[in-house]
PDB file of N, CA and C in Angstrom:
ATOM      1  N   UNK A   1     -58.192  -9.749  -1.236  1.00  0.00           N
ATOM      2  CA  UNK A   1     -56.906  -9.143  -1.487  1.00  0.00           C
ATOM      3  C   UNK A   1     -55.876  -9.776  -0.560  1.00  0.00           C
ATOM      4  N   UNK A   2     -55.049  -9.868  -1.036  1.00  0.00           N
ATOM      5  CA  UNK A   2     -53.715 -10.660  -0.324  1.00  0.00           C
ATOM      6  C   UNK A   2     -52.817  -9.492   0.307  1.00  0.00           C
ATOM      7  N   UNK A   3     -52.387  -9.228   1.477  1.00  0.00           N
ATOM      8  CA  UNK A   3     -51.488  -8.505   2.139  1.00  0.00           C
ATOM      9  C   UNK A   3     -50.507  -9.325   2.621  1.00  0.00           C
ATOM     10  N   UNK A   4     -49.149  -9.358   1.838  1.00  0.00           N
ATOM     11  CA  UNK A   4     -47.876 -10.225   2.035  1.00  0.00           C
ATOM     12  C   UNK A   4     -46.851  -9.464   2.889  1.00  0.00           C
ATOM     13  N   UNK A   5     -47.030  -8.364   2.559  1.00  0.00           N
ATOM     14  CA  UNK A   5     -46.113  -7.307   2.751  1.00  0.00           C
ATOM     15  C   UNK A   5     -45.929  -7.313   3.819  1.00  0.00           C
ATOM     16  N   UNK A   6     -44.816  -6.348   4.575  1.00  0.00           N
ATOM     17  CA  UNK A   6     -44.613  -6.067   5.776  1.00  0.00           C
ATOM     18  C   UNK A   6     -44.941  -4.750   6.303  1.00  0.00           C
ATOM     19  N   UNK A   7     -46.607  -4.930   5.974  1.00  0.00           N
ATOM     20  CA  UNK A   7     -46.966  -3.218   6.596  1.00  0.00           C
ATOM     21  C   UNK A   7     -47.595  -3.209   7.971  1.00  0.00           C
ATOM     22  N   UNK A   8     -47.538  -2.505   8.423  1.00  0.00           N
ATOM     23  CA  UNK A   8     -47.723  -2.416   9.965  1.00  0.00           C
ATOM     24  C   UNK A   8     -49.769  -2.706   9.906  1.00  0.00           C
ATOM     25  N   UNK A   9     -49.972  -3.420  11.051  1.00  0.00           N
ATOM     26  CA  UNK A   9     -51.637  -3.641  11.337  1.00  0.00           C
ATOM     27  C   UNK A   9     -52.663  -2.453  10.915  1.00  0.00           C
ATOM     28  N   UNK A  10     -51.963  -1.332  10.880  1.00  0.00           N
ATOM     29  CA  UNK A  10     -52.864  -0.396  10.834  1.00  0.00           C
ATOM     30  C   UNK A  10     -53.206  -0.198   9.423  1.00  0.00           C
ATOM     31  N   UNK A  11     -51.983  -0.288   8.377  1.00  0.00           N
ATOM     32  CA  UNK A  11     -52.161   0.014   6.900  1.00  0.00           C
ATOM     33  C   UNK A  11     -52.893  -0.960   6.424  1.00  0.00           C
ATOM     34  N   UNK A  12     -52.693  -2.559   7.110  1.00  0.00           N
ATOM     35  CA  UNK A  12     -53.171  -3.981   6.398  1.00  0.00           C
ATOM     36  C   UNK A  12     -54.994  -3.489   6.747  1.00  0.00           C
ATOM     37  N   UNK A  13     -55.157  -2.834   8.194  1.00  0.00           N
ATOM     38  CA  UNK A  13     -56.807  -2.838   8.181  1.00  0.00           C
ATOM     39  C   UNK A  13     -57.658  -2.026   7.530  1.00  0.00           C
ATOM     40  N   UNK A  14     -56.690  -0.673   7.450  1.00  0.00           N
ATOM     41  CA  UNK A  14     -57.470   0.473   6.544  1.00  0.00           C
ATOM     42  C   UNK A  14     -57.229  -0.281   4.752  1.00  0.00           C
ATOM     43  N   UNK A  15     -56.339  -1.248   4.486  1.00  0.00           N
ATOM     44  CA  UNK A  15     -56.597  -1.643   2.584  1.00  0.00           C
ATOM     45  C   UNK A  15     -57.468  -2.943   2.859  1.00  0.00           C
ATOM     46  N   UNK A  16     -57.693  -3.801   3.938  1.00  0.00           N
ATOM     47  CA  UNK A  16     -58.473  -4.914   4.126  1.00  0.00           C
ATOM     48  C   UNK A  16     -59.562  -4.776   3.724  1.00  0.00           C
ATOM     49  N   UNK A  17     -60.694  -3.615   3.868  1.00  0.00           N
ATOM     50  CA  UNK A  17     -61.557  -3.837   3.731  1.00  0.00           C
ATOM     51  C   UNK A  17     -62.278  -2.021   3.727  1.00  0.00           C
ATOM     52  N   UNK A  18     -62.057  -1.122   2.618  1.00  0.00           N
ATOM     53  CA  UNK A  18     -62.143  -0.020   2.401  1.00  0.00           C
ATOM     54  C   UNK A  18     -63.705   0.096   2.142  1.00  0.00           C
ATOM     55  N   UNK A  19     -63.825   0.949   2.746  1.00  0.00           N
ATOM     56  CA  UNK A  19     -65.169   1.732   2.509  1.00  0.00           C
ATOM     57  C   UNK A  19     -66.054   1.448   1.021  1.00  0.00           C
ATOM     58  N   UNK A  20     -65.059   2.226   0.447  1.00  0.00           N
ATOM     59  CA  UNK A  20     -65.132   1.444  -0.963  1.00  0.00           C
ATOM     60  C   UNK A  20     -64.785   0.293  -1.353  1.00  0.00           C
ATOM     61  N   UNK A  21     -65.661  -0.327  -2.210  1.00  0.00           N
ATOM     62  CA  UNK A  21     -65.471  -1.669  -2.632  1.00  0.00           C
ATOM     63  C   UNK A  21     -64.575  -1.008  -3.856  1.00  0.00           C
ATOM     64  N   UNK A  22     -64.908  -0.708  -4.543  1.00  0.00           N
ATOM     65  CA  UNK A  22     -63.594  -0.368  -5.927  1.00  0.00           C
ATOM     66  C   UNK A  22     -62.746   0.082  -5.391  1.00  0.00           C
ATOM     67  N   UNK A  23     -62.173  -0.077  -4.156  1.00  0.00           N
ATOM     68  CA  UNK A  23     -60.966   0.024  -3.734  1.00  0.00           C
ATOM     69  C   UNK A  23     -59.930  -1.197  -3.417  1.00  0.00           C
ATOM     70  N   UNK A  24     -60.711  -2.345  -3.637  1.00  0.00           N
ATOM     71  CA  UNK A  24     -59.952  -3.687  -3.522  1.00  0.00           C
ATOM     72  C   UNK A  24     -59.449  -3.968  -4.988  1.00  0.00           C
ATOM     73  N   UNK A  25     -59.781  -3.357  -5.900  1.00  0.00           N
ATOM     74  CA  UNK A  25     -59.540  -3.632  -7.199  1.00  0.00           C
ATOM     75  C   UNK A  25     -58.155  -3.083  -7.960  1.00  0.00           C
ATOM     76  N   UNK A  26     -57.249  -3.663  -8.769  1.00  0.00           N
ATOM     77  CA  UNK A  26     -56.232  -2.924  -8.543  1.00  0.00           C
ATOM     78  C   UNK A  26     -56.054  -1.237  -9.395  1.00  0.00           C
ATOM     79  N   UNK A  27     -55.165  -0.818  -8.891  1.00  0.00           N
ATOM     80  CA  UNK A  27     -55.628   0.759  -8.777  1.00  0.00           C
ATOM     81  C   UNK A  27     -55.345   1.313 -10.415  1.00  0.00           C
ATOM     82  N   UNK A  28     -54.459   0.265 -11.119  1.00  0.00           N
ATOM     83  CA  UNK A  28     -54.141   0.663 -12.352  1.00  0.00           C
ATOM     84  C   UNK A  28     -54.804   0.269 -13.652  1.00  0.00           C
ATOM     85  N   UNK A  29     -55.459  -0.934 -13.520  1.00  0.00           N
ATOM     86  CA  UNK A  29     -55.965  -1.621 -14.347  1.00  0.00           C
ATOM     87  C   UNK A  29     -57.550  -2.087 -13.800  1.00  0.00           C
ATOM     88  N   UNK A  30     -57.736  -2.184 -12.478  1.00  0.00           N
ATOM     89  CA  UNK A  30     -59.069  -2.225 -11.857  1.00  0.00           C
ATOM     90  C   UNK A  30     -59.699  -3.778 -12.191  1.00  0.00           C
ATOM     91  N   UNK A  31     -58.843  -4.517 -12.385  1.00  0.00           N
ATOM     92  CA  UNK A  31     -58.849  -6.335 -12.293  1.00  0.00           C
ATOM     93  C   UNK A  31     -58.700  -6.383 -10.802  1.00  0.00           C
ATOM     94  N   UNK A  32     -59.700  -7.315 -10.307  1.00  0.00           N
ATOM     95  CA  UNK A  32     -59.890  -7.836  -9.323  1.00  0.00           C
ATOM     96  C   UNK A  32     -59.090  -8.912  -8.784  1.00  0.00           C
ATOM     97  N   UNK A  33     -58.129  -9.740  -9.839  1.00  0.00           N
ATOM     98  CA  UNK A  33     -57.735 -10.786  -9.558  1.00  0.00           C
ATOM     99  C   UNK A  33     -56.000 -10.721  -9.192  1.00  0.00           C
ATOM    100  N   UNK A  34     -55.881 -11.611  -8.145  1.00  0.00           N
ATOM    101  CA  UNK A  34     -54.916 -11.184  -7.728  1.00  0.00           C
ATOM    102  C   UNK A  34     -54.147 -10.122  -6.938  1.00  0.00           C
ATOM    103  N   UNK A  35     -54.998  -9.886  -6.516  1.00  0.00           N
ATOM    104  CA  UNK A  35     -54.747  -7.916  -5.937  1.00  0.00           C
ATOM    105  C   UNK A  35     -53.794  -8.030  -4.838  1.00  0.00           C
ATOM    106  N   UNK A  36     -52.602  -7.632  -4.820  1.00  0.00           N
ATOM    107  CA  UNK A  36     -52.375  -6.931  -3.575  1.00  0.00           C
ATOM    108  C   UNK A  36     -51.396  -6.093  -3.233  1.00  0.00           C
ATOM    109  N   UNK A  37     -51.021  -5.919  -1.297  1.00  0.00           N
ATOM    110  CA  UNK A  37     -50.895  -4.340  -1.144  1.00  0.00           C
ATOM    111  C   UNK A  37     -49.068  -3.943  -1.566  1.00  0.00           C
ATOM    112  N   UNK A  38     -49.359  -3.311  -2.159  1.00  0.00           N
ATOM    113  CA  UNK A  38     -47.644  -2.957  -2.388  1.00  0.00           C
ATOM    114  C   UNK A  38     -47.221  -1.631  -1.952  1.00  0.00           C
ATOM    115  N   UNK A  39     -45.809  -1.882  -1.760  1.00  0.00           N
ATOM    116  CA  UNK A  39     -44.981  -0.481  -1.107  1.00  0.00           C
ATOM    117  C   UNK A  39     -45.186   0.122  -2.837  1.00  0.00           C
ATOM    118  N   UNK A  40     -45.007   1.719  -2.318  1.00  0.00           N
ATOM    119  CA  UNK A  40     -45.248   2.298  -3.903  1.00  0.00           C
ATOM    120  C   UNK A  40     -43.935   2.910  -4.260  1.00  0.00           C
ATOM    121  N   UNK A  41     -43.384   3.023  -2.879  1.00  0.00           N
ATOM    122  CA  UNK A  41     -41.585   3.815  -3.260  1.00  0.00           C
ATOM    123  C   UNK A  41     -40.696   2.798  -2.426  1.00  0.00           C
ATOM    124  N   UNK A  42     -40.968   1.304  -2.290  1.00  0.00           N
ATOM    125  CA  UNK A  42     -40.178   0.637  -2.129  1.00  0.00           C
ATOM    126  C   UNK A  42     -40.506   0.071  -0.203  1.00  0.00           C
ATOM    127  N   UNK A  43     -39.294  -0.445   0.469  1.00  0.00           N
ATOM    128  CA  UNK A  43     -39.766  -0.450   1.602  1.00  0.00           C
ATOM    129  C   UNK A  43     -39.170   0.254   2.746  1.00  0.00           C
ATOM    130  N   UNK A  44     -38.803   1.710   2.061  1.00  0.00           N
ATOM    131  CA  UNK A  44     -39.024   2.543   3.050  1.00  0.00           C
ATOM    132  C   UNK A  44     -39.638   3.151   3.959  1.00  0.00           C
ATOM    133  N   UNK A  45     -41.296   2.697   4.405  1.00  0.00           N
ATOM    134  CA  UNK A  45     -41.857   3.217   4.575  1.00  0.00           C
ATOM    135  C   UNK A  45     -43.404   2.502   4.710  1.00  0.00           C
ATOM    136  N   UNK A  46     -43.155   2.211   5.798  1.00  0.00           N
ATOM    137  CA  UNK A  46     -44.916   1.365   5.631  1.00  0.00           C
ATOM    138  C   UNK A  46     -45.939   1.825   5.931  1.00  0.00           C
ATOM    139  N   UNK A  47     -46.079   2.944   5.424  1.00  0.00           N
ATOM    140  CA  UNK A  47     -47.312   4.259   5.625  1.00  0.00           C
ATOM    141  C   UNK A  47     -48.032   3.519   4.743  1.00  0.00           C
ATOM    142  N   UNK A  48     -49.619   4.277   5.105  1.00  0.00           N
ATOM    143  CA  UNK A  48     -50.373   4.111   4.098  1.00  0.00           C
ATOM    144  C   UNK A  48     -50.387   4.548   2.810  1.00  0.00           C
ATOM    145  N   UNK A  49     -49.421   5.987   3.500  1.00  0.00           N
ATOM    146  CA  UNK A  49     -49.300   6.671   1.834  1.00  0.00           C
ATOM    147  C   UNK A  49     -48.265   6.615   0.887  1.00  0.00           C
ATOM    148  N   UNK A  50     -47.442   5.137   1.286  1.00  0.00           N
ATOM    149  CA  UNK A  50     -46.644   4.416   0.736  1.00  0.00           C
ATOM    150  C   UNK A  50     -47.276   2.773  -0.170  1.00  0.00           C
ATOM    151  N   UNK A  51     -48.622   3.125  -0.368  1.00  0.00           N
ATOM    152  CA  UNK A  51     -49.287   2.030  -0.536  1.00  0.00           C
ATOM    153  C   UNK A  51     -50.391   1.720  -1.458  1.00  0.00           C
ATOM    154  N   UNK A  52     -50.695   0.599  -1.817  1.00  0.00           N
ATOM    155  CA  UNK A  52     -51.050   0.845  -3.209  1.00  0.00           C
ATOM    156  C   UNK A  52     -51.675  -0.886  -3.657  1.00  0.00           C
ATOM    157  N   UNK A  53     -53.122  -1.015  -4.072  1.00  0.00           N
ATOM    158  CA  UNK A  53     -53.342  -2.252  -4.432  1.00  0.00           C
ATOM    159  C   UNK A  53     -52.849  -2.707  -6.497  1.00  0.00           C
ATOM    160  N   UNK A  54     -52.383  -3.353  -6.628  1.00  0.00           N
ATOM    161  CA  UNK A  54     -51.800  -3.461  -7.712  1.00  0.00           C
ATOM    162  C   UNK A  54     -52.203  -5.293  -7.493  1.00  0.00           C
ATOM    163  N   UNK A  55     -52.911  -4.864  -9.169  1.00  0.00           N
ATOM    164  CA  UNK A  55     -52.380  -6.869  -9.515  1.00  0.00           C
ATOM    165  C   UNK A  55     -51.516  -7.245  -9.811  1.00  0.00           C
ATOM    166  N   UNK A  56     -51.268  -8.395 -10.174  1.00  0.00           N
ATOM    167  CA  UNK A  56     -49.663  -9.359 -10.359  1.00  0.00           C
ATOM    168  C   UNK A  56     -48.750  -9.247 -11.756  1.00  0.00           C
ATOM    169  N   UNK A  57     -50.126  -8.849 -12.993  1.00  0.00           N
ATOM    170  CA  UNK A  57     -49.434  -8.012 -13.875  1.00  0.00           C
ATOM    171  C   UNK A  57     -49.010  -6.652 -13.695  1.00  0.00           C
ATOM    172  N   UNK A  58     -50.037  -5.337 -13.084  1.00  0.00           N
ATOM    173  CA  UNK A  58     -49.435  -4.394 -13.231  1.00  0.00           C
ATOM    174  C   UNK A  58     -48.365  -4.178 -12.402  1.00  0.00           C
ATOM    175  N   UNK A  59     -48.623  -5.224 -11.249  1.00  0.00           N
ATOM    176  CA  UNK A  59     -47.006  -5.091  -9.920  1.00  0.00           C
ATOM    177  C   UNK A  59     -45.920  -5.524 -11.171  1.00  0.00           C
ATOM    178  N   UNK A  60     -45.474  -7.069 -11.880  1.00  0.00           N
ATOM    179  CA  UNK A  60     -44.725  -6.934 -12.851  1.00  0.00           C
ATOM    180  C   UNK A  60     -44.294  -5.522 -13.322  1.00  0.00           C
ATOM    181  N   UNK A  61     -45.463  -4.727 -14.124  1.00  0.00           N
ATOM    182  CA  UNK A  61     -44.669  -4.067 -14.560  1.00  0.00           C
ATOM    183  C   UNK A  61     -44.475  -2.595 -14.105  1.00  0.00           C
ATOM    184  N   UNK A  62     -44.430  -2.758 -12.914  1.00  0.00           N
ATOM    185  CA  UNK A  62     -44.449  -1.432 -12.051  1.00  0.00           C
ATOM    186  C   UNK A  62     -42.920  -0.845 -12.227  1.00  0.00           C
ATOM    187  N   UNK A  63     -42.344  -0.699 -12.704  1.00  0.00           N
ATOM    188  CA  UNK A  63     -41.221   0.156 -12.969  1.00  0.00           C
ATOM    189  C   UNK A  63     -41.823   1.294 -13.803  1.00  0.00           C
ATOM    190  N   UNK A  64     -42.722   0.828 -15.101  1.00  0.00           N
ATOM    191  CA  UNK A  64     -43.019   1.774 -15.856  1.00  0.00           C
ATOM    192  C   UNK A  64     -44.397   2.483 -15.589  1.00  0.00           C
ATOM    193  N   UNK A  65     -44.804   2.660 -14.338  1.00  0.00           N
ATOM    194  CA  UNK A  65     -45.876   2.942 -13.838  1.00  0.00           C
ATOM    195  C   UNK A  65     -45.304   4.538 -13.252  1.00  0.00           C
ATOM    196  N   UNK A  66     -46.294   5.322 -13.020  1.00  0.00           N
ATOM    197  CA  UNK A  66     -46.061   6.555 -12.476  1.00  0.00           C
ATOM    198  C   UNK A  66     -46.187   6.472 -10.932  1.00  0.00           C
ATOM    199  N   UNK A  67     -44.812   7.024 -10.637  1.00  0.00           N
ATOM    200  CA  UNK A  67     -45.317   6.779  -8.711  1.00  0.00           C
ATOM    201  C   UNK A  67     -45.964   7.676  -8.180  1.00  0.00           C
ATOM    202  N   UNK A  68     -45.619   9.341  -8.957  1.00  0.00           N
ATOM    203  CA  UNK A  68     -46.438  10.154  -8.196  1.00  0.00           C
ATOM    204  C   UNK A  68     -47.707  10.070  -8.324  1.00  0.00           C
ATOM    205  N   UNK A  69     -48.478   9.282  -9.168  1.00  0.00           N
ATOM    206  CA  UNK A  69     -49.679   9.409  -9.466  1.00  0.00           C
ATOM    207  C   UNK A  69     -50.038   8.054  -8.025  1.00  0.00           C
ATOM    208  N   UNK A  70     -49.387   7.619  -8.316  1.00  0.00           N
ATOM    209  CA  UNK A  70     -49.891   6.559  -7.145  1.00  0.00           C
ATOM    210  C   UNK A  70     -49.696   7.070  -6.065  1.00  0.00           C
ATOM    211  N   UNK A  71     -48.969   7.715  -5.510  1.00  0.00           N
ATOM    212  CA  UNK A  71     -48.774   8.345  -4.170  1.00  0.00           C
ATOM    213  C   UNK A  71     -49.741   9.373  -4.068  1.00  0.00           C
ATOM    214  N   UNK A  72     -50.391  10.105  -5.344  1.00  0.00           N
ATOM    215  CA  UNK A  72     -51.163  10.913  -4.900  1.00  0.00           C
ATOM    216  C   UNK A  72     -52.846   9.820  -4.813  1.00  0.00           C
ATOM    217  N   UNK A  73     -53.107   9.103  -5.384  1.00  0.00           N
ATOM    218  CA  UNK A  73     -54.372   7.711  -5.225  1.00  0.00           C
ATOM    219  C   UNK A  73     -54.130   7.374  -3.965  1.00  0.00           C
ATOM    220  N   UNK A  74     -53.368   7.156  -3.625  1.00  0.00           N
ATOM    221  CA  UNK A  74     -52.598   7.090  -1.571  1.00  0.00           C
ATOM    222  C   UNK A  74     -53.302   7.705  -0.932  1.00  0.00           C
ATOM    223  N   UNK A  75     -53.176   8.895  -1.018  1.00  0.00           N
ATOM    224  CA  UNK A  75     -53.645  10.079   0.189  1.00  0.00           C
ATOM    225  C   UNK A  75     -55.031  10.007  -0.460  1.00  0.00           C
ATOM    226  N   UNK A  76     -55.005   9.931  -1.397  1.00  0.00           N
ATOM    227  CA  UNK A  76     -56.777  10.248  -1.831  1.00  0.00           C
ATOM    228  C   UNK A  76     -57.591   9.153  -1.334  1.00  0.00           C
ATOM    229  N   UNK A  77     -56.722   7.770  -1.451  1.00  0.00           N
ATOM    230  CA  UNK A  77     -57.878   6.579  -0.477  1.00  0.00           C
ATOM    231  C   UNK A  77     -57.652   6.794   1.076  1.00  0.00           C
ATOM    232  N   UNK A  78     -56.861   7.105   1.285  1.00  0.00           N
ATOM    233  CA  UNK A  78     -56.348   7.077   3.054  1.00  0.00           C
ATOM    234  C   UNK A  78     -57.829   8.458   3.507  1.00  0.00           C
ATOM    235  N   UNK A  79     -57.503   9.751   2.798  1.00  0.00           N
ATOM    236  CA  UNK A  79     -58.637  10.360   2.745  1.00  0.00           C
ATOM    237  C   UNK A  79     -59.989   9.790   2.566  1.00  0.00           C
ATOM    238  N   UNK A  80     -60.660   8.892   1.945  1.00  0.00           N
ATOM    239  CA  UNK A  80     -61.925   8.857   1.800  1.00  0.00           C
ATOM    240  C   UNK A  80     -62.081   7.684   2.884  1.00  0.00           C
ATOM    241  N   UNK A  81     -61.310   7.026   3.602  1.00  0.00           N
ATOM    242  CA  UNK A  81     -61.070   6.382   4.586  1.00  0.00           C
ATOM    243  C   UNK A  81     -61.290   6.797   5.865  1.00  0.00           C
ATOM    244  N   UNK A  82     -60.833   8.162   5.684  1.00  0.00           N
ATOM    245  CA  UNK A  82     -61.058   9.011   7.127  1.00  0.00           C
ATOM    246  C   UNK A  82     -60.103   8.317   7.570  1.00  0.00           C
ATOM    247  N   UNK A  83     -58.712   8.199   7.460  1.00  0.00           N
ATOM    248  CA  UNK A  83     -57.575   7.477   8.125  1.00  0.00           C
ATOM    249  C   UNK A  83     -57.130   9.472   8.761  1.00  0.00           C
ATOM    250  N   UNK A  84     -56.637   8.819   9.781  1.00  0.00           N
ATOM    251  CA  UNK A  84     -55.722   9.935  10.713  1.00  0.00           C
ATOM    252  C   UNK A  84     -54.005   9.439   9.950  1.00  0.00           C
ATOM    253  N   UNK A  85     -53.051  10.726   9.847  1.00  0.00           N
ATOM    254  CA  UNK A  85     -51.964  10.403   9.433  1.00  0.00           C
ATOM    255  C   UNK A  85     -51.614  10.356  11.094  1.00  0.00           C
ATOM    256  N   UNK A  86     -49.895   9.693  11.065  1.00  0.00           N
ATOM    257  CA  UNK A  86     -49.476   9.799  12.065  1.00  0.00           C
ATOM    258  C   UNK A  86     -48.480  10.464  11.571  1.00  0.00           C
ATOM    259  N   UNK A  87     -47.285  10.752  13.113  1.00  0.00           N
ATOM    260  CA  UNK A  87     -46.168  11.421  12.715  1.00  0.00           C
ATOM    261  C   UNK A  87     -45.140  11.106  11.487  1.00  0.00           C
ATOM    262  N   UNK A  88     -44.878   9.552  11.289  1.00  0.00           N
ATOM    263  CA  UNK A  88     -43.906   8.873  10.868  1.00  0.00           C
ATOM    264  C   UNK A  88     -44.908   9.113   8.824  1.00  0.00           C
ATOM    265  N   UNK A  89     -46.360   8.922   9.328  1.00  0.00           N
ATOM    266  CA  UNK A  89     -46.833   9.519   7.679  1.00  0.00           C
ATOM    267  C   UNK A  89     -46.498  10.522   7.338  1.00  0.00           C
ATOM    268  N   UNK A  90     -47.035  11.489   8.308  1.00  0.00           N
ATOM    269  CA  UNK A  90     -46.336  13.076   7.808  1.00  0.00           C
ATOM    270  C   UNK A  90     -45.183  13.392   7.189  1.00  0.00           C
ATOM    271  N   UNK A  91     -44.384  12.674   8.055  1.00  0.00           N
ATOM    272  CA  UNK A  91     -42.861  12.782   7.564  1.00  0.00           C
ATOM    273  C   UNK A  91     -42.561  12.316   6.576  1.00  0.00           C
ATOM    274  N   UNK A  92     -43.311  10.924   5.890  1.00  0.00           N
ATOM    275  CA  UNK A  92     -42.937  10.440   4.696  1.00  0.00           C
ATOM    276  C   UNK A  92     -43.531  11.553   3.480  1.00  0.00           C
ATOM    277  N   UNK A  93     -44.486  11.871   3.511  1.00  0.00           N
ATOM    278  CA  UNK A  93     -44.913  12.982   2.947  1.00  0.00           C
ATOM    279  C   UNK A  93     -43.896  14.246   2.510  1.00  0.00           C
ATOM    280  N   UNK A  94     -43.913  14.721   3.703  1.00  0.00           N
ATOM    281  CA  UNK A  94     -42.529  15.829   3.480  1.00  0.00           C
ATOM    282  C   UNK A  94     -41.564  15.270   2.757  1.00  0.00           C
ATOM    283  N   UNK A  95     -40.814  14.228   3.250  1.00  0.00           N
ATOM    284  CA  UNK A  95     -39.623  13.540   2.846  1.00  0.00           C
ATOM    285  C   UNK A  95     -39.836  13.568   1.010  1.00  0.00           C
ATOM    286  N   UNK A  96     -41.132  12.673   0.551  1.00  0.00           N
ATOM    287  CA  UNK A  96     -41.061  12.716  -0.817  1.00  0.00           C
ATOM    288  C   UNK A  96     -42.144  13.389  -1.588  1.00  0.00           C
ATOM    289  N   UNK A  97     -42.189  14.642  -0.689  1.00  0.00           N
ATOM    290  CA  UNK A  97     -43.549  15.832  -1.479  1.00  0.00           C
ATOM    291  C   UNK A  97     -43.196  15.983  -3.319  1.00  0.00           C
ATOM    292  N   UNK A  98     -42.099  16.622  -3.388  1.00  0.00           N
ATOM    293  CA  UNK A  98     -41.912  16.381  -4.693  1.00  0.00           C
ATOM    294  C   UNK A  98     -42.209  15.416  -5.819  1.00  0.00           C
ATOM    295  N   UNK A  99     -42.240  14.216  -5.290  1.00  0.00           N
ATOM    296  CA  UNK A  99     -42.850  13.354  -5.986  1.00  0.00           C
ATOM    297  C   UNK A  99     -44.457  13.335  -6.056  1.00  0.00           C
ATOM    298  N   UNK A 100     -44.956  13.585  -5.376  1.00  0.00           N
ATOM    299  CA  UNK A 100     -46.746  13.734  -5.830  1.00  0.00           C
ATOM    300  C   UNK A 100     -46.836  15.069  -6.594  1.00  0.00           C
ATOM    301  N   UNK A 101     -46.258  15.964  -6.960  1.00  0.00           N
ATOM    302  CA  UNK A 101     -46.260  16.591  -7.806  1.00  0.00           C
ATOM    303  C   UNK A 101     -47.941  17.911  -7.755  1.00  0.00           C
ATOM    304  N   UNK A 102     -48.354  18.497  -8.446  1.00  0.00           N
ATOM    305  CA  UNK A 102     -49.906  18.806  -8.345  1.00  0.00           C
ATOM    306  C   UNK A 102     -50.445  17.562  -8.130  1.00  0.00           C
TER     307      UNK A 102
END
């Protein structure tokens, strides 16, 4: 998986190399090729739970993609990760709770 982005060391090590192997795969389509880590609400925010493996087609067409569903696949890999949030996650959380929806 390719990490281009500008996410802080901690997000690049917890998507580098996940517990799960079907977690390198991309999260929408589950093609292996091409994978990598993208902001999911832009680059506000280089949380983990701003984050998201996507291939090069579904990144293309990520406008018409659902974000809350991806933000909630976020917390659900950061969870099976056993990642600790920090303050600045928390807050992104609060900030865009509405958007993960149930």
């Amino acid at each position: 998986m390719k990490l281009r982005n500008n996410f802080s060391d901690l997000t690049r090590a917890l998507y580098i190399q996940p517990v799960n192997p079907d977690d390198e795969y991309c999260w929408i389509c589950k093609s292996n090729q091409s994978c990598e880590l993208h902001h999911i609400l832009g680059r506000v925010s280089n949380s983990p739970f701003n984050s998201c493996c996507l291939c090069r087609k579904c990144h293309e067409n990520y406008t018409k993609l659902d974000k809350g569903k991806l933000l909630r696949m976020a917390i659900k890999f950061c969870l099976r990760e056993q990642y600790t949030p920090t303050e600045k996650d928390i807050k992104f959380y609060r900030d865009n709770k509405k958007l993960y929806g149930s």
